[in-house]
N, C-alpha and C. Protein backbone atom coordinates (compact mmCIF):
# COMPACT_ATOMS: atom_id res chain seq x y z
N UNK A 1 20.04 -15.05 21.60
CA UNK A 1 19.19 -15.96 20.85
C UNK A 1 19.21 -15.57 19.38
N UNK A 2 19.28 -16.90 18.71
CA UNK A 2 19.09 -16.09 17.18
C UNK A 2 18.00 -15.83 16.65
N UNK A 3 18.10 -14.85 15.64
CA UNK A 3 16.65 -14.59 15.15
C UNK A 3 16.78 -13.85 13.21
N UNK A 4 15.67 -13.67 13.22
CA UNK A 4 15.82 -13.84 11.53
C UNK A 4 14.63 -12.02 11.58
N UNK A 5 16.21 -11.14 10.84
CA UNK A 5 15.51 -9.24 10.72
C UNK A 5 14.44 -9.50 10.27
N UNK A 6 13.44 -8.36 10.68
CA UNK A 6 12.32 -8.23 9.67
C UNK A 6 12.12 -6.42 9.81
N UNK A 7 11.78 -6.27 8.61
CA UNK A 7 11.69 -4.82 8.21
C UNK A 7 10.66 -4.09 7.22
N UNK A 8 10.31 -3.14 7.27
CA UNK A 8 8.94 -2.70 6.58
C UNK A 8 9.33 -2.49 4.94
N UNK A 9 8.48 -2.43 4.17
CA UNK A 9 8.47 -2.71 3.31
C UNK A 9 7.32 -1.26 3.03
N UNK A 10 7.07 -0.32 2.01
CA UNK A 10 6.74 1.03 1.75
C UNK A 10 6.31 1.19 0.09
N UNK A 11 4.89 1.13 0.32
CA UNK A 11 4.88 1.38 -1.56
C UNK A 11 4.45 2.71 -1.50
N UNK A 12 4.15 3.94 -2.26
CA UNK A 12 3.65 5.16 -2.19
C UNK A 12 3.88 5.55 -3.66
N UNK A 13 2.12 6.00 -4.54
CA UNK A 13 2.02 6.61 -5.58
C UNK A 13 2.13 8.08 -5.31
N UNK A 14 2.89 8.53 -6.05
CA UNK A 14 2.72 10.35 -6.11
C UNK A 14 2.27 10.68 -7.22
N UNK A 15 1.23 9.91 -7.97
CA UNK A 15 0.65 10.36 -9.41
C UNK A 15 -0.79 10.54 -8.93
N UNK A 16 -1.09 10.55 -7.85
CA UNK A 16 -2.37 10.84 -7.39
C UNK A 16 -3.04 12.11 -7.79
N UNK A 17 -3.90 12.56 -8.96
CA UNK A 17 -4.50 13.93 -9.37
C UNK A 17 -6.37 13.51 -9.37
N UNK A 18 -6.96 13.81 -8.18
CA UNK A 18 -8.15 13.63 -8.08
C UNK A 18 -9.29 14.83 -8.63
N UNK A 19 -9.64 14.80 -9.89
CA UNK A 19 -10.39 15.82 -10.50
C UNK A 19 -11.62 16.19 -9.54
N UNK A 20 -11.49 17.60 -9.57
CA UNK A 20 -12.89 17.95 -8.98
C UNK A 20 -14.21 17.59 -9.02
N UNK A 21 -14.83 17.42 -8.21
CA UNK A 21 -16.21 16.62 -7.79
C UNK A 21 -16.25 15.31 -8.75
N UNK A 22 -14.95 14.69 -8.55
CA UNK A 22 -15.05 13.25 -9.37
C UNK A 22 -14.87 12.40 -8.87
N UNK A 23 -14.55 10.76 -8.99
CA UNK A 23 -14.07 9.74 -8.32
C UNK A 23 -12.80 9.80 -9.38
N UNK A 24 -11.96 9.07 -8.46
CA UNK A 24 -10.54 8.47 -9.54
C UNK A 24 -10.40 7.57 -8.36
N UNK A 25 -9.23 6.51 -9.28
CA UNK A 25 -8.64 5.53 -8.59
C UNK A 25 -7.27 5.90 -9.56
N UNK A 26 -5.78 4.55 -8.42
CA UNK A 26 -4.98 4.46 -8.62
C UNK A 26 -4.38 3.49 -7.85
N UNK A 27 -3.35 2.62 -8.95
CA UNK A 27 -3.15 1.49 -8.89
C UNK A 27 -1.51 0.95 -9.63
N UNK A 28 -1.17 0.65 -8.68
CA UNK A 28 0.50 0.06 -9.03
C UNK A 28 0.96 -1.32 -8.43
N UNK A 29 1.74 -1.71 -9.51
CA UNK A 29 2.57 -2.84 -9.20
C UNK A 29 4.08 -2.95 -8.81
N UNK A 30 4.56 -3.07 -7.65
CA UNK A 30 6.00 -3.28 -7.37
C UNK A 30 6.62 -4.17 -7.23
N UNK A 31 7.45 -5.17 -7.22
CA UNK A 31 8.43 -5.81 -7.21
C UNK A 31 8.42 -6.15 -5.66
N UNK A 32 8.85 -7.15 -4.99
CA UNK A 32 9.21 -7.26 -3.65
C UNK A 32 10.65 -7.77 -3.72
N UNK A 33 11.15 -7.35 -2.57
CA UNK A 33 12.58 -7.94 -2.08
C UNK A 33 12.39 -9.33 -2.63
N UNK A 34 13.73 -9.61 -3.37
CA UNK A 34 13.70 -11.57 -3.17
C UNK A 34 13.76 -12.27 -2.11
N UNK A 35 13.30 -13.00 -2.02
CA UNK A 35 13.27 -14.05 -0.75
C UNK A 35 12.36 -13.43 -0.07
N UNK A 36 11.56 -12.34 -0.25
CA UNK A 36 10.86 -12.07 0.80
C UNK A 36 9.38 -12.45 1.41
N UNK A 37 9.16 -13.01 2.89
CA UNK A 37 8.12 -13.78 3.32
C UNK A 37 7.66 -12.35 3.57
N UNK A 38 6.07 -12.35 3.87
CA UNK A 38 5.63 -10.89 4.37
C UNK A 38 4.55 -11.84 6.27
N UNK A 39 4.80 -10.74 6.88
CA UNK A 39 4.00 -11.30 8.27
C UNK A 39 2.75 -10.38 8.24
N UNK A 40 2.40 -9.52 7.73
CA UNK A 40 1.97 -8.32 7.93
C UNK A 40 1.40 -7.62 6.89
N UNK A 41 0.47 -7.54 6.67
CA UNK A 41 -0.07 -5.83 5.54
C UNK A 41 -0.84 -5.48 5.88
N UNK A 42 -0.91 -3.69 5.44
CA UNK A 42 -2.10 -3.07 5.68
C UNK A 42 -1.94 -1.89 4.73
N UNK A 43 -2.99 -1.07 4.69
CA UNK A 43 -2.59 0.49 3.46
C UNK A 43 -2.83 1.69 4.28
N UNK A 44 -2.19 2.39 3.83
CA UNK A 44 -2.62 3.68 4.28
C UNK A 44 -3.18 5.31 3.09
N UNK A 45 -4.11 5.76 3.47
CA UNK A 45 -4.83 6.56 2.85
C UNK A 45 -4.75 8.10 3.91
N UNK A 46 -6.00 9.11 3.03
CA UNK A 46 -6.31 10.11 3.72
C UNK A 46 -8.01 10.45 3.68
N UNK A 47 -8.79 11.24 4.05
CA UNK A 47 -9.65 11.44 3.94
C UNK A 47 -10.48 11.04 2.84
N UNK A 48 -10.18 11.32 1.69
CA UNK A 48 -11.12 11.38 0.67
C UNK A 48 -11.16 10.08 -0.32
N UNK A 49 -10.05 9.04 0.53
CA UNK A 49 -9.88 7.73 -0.24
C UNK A 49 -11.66 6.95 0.24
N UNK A 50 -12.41 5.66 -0.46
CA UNK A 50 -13.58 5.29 -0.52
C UNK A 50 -12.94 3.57 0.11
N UNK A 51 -11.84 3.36 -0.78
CA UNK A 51 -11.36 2.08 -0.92
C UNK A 51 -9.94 2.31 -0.69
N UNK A 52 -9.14 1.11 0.09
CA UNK A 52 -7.45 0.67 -0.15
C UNK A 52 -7.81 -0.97 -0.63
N UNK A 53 -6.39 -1.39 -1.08
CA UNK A 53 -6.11 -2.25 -1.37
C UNK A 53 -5.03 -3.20 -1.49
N UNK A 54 -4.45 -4.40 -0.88
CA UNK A 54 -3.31 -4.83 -1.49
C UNK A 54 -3.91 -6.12 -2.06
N UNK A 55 -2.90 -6.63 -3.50
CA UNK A 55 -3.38 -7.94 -3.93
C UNK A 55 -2.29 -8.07 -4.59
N UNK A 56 -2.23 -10.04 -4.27
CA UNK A 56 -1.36 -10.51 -5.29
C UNK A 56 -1.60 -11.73 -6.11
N UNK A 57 -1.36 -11.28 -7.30
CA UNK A 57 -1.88 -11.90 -8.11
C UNK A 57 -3.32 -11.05 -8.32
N UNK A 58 -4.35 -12.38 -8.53
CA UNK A 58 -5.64 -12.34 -8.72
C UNK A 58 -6.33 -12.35 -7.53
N UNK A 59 -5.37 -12.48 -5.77
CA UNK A 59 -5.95 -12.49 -4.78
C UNK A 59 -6.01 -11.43 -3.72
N UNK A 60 -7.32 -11.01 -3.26
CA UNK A 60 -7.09 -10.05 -2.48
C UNK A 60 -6.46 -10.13 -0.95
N UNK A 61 -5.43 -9.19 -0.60
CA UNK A 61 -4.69 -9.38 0.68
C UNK A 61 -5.50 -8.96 1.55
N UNK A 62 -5.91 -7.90 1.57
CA UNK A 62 -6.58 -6.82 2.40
C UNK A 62 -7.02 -5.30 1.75
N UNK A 63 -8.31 -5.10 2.72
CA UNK A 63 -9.39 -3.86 2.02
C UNK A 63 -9.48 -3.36 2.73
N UNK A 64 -9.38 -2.52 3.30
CA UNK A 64 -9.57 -1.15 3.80
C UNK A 64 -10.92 -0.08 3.27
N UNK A 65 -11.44 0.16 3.79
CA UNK A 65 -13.14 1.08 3.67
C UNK A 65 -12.85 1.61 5.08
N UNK A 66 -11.93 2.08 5.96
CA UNK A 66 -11.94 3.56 6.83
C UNK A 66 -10.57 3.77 7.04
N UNK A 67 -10.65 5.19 6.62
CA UNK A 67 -8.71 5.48 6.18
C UNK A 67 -8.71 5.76 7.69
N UNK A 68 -9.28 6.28 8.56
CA UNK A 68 -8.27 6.41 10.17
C UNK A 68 -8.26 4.88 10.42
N UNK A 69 -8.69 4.01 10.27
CA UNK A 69 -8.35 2.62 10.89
C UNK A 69 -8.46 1.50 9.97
N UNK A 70 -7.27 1.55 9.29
CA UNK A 70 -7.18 0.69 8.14
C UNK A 70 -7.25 -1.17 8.28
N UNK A 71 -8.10 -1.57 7.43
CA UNK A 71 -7.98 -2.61 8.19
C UNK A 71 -6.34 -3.51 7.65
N UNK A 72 -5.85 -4.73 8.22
CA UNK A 72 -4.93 -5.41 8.27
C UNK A 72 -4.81 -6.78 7.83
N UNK A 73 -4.08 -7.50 7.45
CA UNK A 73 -4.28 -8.94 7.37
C UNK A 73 -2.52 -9.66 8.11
N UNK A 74 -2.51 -10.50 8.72
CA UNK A 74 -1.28 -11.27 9.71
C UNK A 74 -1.18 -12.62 8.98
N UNK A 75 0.21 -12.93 8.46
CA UNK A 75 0.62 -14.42 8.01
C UNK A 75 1.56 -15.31 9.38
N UNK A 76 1.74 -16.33 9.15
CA UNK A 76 2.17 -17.08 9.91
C UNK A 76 2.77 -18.10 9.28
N UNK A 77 3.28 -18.54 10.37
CA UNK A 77 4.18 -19.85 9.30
C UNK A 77 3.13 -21.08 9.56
N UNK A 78 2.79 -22.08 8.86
CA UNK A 78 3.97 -21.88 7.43
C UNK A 78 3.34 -21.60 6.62
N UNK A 79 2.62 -20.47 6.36
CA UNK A 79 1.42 -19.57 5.01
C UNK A 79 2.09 -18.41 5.31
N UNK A 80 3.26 -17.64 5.65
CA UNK A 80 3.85 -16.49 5.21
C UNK A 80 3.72 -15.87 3.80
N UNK A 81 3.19 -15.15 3.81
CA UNK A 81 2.70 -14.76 2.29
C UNK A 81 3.89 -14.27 1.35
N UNK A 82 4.09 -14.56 0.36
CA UNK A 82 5.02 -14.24 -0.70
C UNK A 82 4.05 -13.70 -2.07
N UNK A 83 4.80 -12.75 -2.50
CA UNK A 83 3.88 -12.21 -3.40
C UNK A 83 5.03 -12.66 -5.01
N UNK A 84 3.58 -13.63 -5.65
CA UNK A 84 3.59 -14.00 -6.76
C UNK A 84 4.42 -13.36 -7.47
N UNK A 85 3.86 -12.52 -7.94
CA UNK A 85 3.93 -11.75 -9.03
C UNK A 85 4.21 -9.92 -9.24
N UNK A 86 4.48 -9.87 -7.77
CA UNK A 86 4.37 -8.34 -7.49
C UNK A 86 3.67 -7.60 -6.33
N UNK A 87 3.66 -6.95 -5.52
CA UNK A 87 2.59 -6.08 -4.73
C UNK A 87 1.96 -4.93 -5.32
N UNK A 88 0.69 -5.18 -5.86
CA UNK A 88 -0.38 -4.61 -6.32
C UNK A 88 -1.18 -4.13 -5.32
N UNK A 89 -1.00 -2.48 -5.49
CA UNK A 89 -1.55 -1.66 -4.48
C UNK A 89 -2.43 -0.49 -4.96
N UNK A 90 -3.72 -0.31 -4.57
CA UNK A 90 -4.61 0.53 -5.35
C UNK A 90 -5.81 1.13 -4.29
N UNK A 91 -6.24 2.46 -5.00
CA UNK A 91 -6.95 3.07 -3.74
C UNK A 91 -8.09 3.93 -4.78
N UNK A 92 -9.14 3.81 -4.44
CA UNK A 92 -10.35 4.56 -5.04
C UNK A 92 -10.95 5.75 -3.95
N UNK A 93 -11.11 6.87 -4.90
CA UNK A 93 -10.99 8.23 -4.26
C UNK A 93 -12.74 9.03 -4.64
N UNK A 94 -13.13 9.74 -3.68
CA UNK A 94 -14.56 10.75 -4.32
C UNK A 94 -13.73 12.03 -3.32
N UNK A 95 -14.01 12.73 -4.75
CA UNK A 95 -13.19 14.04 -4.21
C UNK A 95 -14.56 15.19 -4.14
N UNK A 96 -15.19 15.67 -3.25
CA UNK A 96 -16.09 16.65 -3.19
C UNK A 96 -16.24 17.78 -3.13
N UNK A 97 -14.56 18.26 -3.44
CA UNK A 97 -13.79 19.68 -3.22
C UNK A 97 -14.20 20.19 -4.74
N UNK A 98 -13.88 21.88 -5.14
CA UNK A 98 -13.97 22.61 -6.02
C UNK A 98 -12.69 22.38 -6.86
N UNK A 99 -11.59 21.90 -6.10
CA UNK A 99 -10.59 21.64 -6.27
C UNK A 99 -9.69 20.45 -7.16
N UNK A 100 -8.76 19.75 -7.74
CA UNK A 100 -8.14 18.68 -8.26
C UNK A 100 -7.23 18.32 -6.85
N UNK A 101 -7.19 17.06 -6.37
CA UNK A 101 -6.57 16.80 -5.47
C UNK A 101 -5.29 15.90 -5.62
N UNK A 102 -4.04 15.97 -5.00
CA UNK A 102 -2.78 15.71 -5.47
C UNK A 102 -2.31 14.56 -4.24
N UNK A 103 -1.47 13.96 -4.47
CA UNK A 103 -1.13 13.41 -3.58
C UNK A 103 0.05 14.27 -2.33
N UNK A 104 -0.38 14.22 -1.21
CA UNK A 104 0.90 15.02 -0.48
C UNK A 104 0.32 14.86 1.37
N UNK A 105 0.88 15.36 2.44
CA UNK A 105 0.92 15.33 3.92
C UNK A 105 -0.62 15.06 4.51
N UNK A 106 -1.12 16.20 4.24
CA UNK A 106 -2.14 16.87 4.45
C UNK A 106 -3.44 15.87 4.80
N UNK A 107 -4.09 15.87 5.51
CA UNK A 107 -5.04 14.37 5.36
C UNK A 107 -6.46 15.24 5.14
N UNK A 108 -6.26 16.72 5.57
CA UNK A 108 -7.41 17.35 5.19
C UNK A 108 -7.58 17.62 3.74
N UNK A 109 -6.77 18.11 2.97
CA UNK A 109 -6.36 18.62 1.78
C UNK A 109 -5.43 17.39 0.59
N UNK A 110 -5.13 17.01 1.16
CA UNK A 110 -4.18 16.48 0.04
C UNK A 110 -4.70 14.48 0.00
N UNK A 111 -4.25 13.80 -0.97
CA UNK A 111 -4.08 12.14 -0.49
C UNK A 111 -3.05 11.75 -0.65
N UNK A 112 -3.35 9.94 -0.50
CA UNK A 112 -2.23 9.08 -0.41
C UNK A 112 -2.29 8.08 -1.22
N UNK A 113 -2.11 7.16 -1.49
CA UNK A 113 -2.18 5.39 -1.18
C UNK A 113 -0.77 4.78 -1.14
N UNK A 114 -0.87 4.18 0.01
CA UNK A 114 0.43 3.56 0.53
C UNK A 114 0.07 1.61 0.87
N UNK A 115 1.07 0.88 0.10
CA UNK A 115 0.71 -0.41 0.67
C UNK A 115 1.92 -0.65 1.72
N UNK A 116 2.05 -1.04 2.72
CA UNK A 116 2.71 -1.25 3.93
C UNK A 116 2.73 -2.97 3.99
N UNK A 117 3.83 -3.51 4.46
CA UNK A 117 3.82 -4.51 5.26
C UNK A 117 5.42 -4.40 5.66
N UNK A 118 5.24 -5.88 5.90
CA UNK A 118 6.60 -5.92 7.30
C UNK A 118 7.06 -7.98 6.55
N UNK A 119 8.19 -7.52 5.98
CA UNK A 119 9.20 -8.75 5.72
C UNK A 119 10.00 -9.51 6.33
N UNK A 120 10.40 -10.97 5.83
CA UNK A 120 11.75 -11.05 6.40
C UNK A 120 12.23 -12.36 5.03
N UNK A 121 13.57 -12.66 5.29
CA UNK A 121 14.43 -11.65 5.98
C UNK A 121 15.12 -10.62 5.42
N UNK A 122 14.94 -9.70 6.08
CA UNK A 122 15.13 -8.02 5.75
C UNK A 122 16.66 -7.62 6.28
N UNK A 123 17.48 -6.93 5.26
CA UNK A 123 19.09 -6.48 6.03
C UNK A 123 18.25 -4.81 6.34
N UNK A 124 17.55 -4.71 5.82
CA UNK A 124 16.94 -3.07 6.09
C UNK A 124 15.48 -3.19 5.11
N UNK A 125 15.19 -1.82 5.66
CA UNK A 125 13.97 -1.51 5.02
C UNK A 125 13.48 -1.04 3.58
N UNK A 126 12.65 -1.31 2.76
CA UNK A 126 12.43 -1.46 1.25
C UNK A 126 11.58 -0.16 0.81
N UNK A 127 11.43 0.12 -0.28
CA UNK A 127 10.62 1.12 -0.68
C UNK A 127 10.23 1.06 -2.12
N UNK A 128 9.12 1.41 -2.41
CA UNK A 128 8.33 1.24 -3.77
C UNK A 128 8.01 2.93 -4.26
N UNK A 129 8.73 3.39 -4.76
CA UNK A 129 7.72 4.77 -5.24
C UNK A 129 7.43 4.62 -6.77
N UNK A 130 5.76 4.53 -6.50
CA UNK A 130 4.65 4.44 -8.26
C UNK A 130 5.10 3.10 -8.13
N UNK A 131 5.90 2.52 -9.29
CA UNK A 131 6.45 0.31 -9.95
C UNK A 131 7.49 0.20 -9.27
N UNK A 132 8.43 1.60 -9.32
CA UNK A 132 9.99 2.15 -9.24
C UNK A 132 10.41 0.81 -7.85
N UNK A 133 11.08 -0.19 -7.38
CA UNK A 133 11.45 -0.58 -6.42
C UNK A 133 11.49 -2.36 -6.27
N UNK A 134 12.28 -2.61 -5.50
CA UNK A 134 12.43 -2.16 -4.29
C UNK A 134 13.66 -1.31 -4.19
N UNK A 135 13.85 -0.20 -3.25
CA UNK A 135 14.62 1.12 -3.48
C UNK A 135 15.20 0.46 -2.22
């Protein structure tokens, strides 16, 4: 049967430096594959994120307020979402450590912000690191 690839799509800031006992946020814009419909988004964080985010344009995709169970948003045809102008992905942080916190593995120690979804049609899978992409 024929069918039309679909493949994930990966944004991830590594400029994440969360000053001690402070809030910070962080926020980037990437590029999407051309032609690309999205079925799918969601973000991913770590502990000490408050907020995720994806938006395009001036509209919000999906919010996230609990990093173990991020919430999601599902397109369909024929409202497959295409992003305007870019995938704008951003995450607000309260860091309560003695510490400056960096982006890296760790979900105890370290953060993230990742915008995720799932494209088509995709020959393979895409990647955003910080604006840098699609890689």
């Amino acid at each position: 049967a024929a069918f039309t690839r679909t493949a994930a799509y990966v944004t991830y800031d590594t400029n994440i430096a969360i000053p001690a006992q402070a809030n910070a946020s962080v926020q980037e814009t990437c590029a999407t594959p051309a032609g690309a419909k999205f079925w799918w988004a969601s973000t991913r964080t770590h502990k000490f994120a408050l907020t995720s985010r994806i938006i395009n344009s001036a509209a919000t995709v999906v919010v996230s307020t609990d990093w173990e169970h991020p919430a999601a948003a599902t397109f369909s045809a024929p409202n497959f979402l295409v992003f305007s102008s870019g995938l704008t992905y951003g995450c607000d942080y309260q860091n309560p450590t003695s510490t400056t916190i960096h982006s890296g593995e760790s979900e105890s120690t370290d953060e993230t912000c990742m915008g995720i979804g799932y494209f088509f049609p995709a020959a393979h899978s895409a990647y955003c690191i910080n604006n840098v992409g699609p890689l």
